[in-house]
C-alpha atoms as a PDB file:
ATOM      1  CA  UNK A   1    -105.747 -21.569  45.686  1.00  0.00           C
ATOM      2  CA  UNK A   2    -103.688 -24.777  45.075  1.00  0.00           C
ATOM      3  CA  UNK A   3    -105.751 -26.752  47.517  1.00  0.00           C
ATOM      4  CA  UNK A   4    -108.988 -25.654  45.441  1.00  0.00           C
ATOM      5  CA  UNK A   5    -107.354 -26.701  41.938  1.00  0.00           C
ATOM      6  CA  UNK A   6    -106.319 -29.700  43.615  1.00  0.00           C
ATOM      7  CA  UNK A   7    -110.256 -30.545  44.852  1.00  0.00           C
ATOM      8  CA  UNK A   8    -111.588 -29.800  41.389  1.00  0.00           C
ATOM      9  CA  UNK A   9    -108.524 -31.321  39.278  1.00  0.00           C
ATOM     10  CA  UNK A  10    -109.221 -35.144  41.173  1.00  0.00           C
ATOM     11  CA  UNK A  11    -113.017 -34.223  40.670  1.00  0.00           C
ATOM     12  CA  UNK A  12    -112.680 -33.882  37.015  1.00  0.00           C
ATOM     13  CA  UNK A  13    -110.184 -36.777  35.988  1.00  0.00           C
ATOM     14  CA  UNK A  14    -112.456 -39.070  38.399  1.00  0.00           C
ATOM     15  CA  UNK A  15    -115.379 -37.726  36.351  1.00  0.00           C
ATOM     16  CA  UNK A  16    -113.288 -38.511  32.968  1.00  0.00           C
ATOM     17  CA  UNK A  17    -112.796 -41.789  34.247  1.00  0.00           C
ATOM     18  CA  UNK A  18    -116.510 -42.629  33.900  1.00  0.00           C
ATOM     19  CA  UNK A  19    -118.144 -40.380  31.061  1.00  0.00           C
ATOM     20  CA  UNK A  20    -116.221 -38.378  28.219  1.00  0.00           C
ATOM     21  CA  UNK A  21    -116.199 -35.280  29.658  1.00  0.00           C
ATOM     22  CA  UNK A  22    -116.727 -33.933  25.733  1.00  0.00           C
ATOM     23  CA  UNK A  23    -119.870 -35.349  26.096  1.00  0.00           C
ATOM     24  CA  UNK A  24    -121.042 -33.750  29.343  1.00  0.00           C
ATOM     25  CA  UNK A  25    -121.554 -30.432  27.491  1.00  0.00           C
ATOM     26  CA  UNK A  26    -124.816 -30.115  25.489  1.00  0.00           C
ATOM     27  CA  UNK A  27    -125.377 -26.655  24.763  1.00  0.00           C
ATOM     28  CA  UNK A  28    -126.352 -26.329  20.960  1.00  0.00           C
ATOM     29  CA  UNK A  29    -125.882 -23.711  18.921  1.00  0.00           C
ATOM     30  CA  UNK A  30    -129.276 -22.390  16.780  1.00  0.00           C
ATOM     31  CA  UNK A  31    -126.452 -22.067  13.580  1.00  0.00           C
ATOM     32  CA  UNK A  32    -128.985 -20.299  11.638  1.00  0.00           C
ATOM     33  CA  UNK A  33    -128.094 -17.024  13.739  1.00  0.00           C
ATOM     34  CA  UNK A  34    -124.499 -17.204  13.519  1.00  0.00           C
ATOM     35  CA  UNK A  35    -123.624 -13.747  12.590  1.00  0.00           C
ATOM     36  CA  UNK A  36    -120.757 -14.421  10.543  1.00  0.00           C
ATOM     37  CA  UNK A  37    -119.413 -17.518   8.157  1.00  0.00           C
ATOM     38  CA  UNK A  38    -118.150 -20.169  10.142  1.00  0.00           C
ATOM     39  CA  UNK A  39    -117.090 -24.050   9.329  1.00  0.00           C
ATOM     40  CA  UNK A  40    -118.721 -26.489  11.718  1.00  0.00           C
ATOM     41  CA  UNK A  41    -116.776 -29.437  10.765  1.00  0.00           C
ATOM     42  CA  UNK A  42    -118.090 -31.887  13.387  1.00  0.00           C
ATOM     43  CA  UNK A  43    -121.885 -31.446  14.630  1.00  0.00           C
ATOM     44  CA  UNK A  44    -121.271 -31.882  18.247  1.00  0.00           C
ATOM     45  CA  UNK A  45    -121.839 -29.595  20.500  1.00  0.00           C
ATOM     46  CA  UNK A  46    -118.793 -29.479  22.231  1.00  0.00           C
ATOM     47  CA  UNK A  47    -116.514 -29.244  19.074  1.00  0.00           C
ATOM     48  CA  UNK A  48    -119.106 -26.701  17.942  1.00  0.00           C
ATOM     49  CA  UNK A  49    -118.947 -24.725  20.384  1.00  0.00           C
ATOM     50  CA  UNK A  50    -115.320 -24.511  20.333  1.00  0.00           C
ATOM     51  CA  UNK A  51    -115.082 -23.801  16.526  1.00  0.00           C
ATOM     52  CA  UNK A  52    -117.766 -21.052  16.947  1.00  0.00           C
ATOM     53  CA  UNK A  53    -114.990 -19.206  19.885  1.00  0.00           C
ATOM     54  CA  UNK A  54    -112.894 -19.486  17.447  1.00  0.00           C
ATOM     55  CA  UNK A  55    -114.578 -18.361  14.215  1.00  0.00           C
ATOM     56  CA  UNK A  56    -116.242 -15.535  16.110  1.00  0.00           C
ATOM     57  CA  UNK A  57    -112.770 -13.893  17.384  1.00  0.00           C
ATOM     58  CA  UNK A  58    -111.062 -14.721  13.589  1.00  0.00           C
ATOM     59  CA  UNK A  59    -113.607 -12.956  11.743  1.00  0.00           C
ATOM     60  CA  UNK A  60    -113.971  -9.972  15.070  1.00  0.00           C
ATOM     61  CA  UNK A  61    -109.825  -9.289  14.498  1.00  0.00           C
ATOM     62  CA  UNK A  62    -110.897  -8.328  11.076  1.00  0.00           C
ATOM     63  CA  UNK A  63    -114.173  -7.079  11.024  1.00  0.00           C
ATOM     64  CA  UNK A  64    -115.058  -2.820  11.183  1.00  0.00           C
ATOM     65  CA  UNK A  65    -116.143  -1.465  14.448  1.00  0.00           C
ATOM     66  CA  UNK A  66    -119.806  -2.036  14.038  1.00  0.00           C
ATOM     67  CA  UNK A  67    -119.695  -6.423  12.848  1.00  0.00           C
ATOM     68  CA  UNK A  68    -117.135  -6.305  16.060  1.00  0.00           C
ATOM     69  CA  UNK A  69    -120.151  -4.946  18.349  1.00  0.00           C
ATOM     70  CA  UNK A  70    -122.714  -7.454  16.421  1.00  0.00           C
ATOM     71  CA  UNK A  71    -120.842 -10.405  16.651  1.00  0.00           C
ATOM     72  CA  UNK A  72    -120.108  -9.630  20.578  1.00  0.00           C
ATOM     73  CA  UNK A  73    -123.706  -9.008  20.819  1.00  0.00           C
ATOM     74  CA  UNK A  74    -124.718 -12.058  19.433  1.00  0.00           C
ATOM     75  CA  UNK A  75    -122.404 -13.947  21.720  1.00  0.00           C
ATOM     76  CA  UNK A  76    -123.955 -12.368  24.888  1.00  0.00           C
ATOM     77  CA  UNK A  77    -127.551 -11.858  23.670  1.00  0.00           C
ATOM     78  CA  UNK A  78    -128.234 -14.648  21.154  1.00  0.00           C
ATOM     79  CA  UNK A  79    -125.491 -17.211  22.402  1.00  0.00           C
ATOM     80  CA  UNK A  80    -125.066 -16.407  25.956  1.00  0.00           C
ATOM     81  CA  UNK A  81    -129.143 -15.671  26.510  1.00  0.00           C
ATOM     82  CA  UNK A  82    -128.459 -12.829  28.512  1.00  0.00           C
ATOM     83  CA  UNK A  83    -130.725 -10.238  27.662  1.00  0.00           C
ATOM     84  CA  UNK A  84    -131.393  -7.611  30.707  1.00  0.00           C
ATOM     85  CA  UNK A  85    -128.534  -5.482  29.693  1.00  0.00           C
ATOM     86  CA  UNK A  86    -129.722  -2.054  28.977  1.00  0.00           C
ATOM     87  CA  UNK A  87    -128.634   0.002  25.380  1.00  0.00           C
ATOM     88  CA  UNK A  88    -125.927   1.900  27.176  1.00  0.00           C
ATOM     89  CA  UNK A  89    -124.559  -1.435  28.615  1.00  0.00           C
ATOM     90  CA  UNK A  90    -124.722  -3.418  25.312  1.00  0.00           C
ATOM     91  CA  UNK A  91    -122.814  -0.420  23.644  1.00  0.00           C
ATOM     92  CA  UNK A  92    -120.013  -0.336  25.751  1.00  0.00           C
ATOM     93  CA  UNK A  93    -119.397  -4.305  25.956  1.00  0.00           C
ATOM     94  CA  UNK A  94    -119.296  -4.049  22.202  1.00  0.00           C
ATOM     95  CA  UNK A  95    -116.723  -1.222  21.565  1.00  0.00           C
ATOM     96  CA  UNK A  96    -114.706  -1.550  25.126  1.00  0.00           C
ATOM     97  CA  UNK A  97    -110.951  -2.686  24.701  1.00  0.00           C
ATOM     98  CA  UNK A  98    -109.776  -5.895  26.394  1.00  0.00           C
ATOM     99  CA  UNK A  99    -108.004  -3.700  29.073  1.00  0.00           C
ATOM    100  CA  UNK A 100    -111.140  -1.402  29.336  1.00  0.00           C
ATOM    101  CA  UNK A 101    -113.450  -4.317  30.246  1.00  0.00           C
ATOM    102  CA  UNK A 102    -111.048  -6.033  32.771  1.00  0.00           C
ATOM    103  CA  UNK A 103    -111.284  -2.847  34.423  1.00  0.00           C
ATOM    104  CA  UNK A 104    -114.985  -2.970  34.913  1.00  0.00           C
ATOM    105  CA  UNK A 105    -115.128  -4.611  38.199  1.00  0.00           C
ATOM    106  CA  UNK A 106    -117.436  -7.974  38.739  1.00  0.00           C
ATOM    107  CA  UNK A 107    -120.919  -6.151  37.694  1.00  0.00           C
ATOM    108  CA  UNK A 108    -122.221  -7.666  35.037  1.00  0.00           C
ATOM    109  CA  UNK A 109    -119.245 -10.109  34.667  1.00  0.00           C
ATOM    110  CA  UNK A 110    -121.165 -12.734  32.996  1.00  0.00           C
ATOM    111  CA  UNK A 111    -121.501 -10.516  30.010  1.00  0.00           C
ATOM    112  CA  UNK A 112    -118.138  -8.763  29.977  1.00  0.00           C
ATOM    113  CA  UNK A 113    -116.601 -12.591  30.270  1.00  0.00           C
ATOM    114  CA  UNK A 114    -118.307 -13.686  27.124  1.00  0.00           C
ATOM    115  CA  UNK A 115    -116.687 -10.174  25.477  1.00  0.00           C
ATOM    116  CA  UNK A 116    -113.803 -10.820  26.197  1.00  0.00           C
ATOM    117  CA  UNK A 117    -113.725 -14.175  24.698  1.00  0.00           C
ATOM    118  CA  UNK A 118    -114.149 -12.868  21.502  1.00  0.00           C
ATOM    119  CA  UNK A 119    -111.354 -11.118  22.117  1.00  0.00           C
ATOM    120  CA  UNK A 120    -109.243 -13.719  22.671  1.00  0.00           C
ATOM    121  CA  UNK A 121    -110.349 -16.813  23.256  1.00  0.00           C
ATOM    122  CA  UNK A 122    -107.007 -18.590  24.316  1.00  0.00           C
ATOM    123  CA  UNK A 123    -106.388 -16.241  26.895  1.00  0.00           C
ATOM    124  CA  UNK A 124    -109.700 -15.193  28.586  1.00  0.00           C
ATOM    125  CA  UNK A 125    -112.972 -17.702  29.190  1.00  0.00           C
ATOM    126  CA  UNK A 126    -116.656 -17.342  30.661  1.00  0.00           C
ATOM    127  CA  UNK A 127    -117.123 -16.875  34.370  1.00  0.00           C
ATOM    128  CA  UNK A 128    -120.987 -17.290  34.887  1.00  0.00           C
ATOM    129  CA  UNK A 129    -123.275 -18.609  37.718  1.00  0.00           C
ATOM    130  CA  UNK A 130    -122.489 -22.310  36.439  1.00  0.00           C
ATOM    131  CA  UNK A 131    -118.871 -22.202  36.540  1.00  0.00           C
ATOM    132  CA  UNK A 132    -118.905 -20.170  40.163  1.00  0.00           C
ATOM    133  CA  UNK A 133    -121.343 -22.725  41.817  1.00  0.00           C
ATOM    134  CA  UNK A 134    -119.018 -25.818  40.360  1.00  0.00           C
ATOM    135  CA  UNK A 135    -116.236 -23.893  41.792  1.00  0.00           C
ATOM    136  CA  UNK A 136    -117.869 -23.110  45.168  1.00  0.00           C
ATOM    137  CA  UNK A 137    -120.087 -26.547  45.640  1.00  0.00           C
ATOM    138  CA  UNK A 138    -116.851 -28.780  45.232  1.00  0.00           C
ATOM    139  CA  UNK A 139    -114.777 -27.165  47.714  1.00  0.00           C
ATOM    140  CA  UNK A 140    -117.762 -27.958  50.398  1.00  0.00           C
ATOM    141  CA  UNK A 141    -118.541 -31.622  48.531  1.00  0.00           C
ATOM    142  CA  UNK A 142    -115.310 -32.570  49.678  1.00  0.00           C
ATOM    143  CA  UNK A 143    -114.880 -30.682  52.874  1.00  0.00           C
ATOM    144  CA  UNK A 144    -111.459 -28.603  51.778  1.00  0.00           C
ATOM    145  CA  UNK A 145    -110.398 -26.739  55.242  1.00  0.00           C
ATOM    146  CA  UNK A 146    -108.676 -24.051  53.429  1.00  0.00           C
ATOM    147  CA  UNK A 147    -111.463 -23.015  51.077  1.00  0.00           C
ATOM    148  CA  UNK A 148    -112.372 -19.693  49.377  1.00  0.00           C
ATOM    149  CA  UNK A 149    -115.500 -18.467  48.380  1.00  0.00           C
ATOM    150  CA  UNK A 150    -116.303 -17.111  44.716  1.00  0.00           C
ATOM    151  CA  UNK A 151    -119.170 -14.901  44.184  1.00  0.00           C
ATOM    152  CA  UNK A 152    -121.725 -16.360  42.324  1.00  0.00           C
ATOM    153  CA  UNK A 153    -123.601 -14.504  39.727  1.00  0.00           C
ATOM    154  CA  UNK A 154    -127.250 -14.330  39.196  1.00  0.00           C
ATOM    155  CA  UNK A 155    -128.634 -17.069  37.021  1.00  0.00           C
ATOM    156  CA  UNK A 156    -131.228 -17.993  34.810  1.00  0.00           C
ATOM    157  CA  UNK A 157    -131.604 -21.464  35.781  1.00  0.00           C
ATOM    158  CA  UNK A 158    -134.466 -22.431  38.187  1.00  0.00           C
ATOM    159  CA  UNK A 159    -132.172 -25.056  39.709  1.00  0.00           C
ATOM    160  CA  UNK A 160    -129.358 -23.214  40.070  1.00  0.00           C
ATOM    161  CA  UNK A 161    -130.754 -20.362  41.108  1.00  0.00           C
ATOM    162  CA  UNK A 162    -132.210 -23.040  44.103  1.00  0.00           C
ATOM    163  CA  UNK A 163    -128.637 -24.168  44.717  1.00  0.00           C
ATOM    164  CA  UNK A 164    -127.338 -20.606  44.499  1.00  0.00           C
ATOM    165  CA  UNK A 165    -129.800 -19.918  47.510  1.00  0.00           C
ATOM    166  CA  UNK A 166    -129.109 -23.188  48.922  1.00  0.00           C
ATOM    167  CA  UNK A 167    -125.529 -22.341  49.212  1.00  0.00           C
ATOM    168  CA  UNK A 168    -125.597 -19.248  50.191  1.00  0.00           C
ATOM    169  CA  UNK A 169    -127.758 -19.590  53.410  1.00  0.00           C
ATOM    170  CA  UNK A 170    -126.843 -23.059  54.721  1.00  0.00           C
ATOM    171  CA  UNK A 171    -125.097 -22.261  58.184  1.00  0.00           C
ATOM    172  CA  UNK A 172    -123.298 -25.346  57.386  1.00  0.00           C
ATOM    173  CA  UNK A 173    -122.056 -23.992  53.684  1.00  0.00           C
ATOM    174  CA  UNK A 174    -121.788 -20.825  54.107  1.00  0.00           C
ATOM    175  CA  UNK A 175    -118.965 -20.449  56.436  1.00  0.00           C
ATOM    176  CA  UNK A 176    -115.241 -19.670  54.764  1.00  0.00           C
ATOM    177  CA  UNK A 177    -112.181 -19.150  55.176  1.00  0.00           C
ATOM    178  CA  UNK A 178    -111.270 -16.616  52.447  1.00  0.00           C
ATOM    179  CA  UNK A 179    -113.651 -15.095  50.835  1.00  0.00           C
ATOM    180  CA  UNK A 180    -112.775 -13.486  47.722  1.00  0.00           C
ATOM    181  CA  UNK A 181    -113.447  -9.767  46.623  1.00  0.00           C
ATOM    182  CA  UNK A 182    -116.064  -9.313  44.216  1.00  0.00           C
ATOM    183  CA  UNK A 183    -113.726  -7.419  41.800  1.00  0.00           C
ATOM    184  CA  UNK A 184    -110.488 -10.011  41.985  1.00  0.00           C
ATOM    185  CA  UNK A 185    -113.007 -12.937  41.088  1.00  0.00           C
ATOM    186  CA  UNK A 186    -112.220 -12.838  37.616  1.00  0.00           C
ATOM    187  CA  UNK A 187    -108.022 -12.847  38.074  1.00  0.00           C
ATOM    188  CA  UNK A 188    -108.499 -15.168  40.430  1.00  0.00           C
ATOM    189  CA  UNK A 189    -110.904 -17.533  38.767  1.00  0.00           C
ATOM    190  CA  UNK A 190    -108.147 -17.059  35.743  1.00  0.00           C
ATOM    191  CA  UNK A 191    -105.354 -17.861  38.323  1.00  0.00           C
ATOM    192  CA  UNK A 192    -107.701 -20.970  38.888  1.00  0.00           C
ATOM    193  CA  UNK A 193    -107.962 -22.194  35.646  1.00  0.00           C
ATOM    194  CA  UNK A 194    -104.128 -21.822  34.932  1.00  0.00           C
ATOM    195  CA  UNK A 195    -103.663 -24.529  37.945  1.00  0.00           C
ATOM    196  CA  UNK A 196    -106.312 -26.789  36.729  1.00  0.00           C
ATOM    197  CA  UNK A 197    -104.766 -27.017  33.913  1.00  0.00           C
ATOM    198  CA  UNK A 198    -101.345 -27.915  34.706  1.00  0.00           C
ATOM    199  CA  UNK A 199    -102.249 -30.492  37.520  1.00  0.00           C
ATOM    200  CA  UNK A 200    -104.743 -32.303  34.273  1.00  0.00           C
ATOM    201  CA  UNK A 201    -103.456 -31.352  31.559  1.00  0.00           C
ATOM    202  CA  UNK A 202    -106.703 -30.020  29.761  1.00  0.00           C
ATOM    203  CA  UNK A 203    -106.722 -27.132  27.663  1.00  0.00           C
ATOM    204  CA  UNK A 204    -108.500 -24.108  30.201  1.00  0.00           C
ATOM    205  CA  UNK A 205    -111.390 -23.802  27.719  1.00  0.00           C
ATOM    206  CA  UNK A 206    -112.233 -27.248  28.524  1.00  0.00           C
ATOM    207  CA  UNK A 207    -112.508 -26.878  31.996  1.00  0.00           C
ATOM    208  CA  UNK A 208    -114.245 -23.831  31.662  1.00  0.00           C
ATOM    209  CA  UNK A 209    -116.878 -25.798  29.438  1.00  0.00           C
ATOM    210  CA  UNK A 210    -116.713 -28.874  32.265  1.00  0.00           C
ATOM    211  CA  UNK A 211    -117.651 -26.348  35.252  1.00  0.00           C
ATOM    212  CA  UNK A 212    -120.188 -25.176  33.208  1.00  0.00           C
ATOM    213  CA  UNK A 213    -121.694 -28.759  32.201  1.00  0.00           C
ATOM    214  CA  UNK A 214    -121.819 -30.056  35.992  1.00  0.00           C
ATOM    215  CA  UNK A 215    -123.674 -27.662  37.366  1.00  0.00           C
ATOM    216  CA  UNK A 216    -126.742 -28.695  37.309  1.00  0.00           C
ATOM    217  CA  UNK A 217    -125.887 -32.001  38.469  1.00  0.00           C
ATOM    218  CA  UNK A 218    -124.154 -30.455  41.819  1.00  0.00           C
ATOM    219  CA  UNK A 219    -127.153 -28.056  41.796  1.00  0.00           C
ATOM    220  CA  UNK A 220    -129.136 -30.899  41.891  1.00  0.00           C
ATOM    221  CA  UNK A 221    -127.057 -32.675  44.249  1.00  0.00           C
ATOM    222  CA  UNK A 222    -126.947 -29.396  46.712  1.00  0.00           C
ATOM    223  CA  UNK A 223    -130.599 -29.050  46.494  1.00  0.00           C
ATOM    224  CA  UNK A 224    -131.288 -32.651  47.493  1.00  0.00           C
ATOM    225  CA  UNK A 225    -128.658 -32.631  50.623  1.00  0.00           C
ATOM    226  CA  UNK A 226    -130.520 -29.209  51.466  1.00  0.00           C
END
């Protein structure tokens, strides 16, 4: 797992050496259906975004049972756009402890991430289809012998979804090394982070929020090399 933070560490401070990686990540925030009160002191989406993490898990610590489940709700729903999970689902990612939820195994992970976030947000981060096919596509973009393969989720983008397909069927691609089991992805994608981190010295919501803005570019870029 070193070599892979490695691959994705140079990618990123390369990248930083061209753009402000800040500005890579565009996705707003519609503020009129933030459940609860929050500051938004700067009205960029990447320091919004951060401050709504954080204002969502302050005002979740002290909030009854039932704001808890809205405001995790909101973040998968409303925030997060993920809408195909059923009532039973939805009930149990908004009352399940942070134990109970890393316990659920890596079905329906891109909800139970987001969950946990609220939770705590220093500690825990998203693992969705973006993030896994930055993860994945990097390794192969610059041809790491010793590379591991992260399941990807499903994923609402036409692109990625392309890429996702893309990747998953090239003969060339889609031969590993290590391929990890569906229910370690999430310890080791947090293993992952923790590496990134120390070899860049970004905070690992940061680089969760830079996997997640590349993506379409290396979807893109997987698509056209297809």
């Amino acid at each position: 797992m070193i070599n892979v933070s490695n691959i994705i560490s140079n990618h990123i401070m390369t990248l930083g050496n061209v753009v402000t990686l800040e500005s890579l990540y565009q996705f707003k925030i519609n503020l009129a259906k933030v459940p609860v009160p929050i500051v938004f002191p700067i009205k960029k989406p990447y320091q919004e975004n951060l401050a709504l993490k954080t204002g969502l898990h302050n005002a979740w610590i002290v909030s009854p049972l039932n704001i808890k489940g809205d405001i995790i709700e909101y973040y998968i729903k409303t925030w997060g756009g993920i809408k195909g999970n059923n009532i039973n689902t939805m009930n149990q990612f908004r009352t399940q402890s942070t134990f109970q939820l890393l316990k659920r195994g890596y079905k329906g992970i891109s909800s139970w991430s987001k969950a946990l976030v609220i939770h705590n947000p220093e500690d825990y981060f998203i693992y969705d289809s973006r993030v896994a096919l930055s993860i994945n596509w990097l390794q192969k973009k610059y041809n790491l012998p010793n590379d591991f393969k992260f399941e990807i989720p499903k994923s609402q983008s036409k692109g990625v979804s392309k890429a996702i397909k893309e990747l998953n069927t090239n003969k060339n691609w889609n031969i590993w090394k290590n391929i990890i089991q569906p229910n370690d992805t999430y310890e080791v994608y947090l293993e992952l982070l923790n590496l990134i981190s120390t070899n860049t010295g970004y905070s690992k919501s940061k680089i969760e929020m830079i996997l997640f803005s590349i993506a379409p570019s290396l979807a893109d870029e997987i698509i056209y090399l297809s």
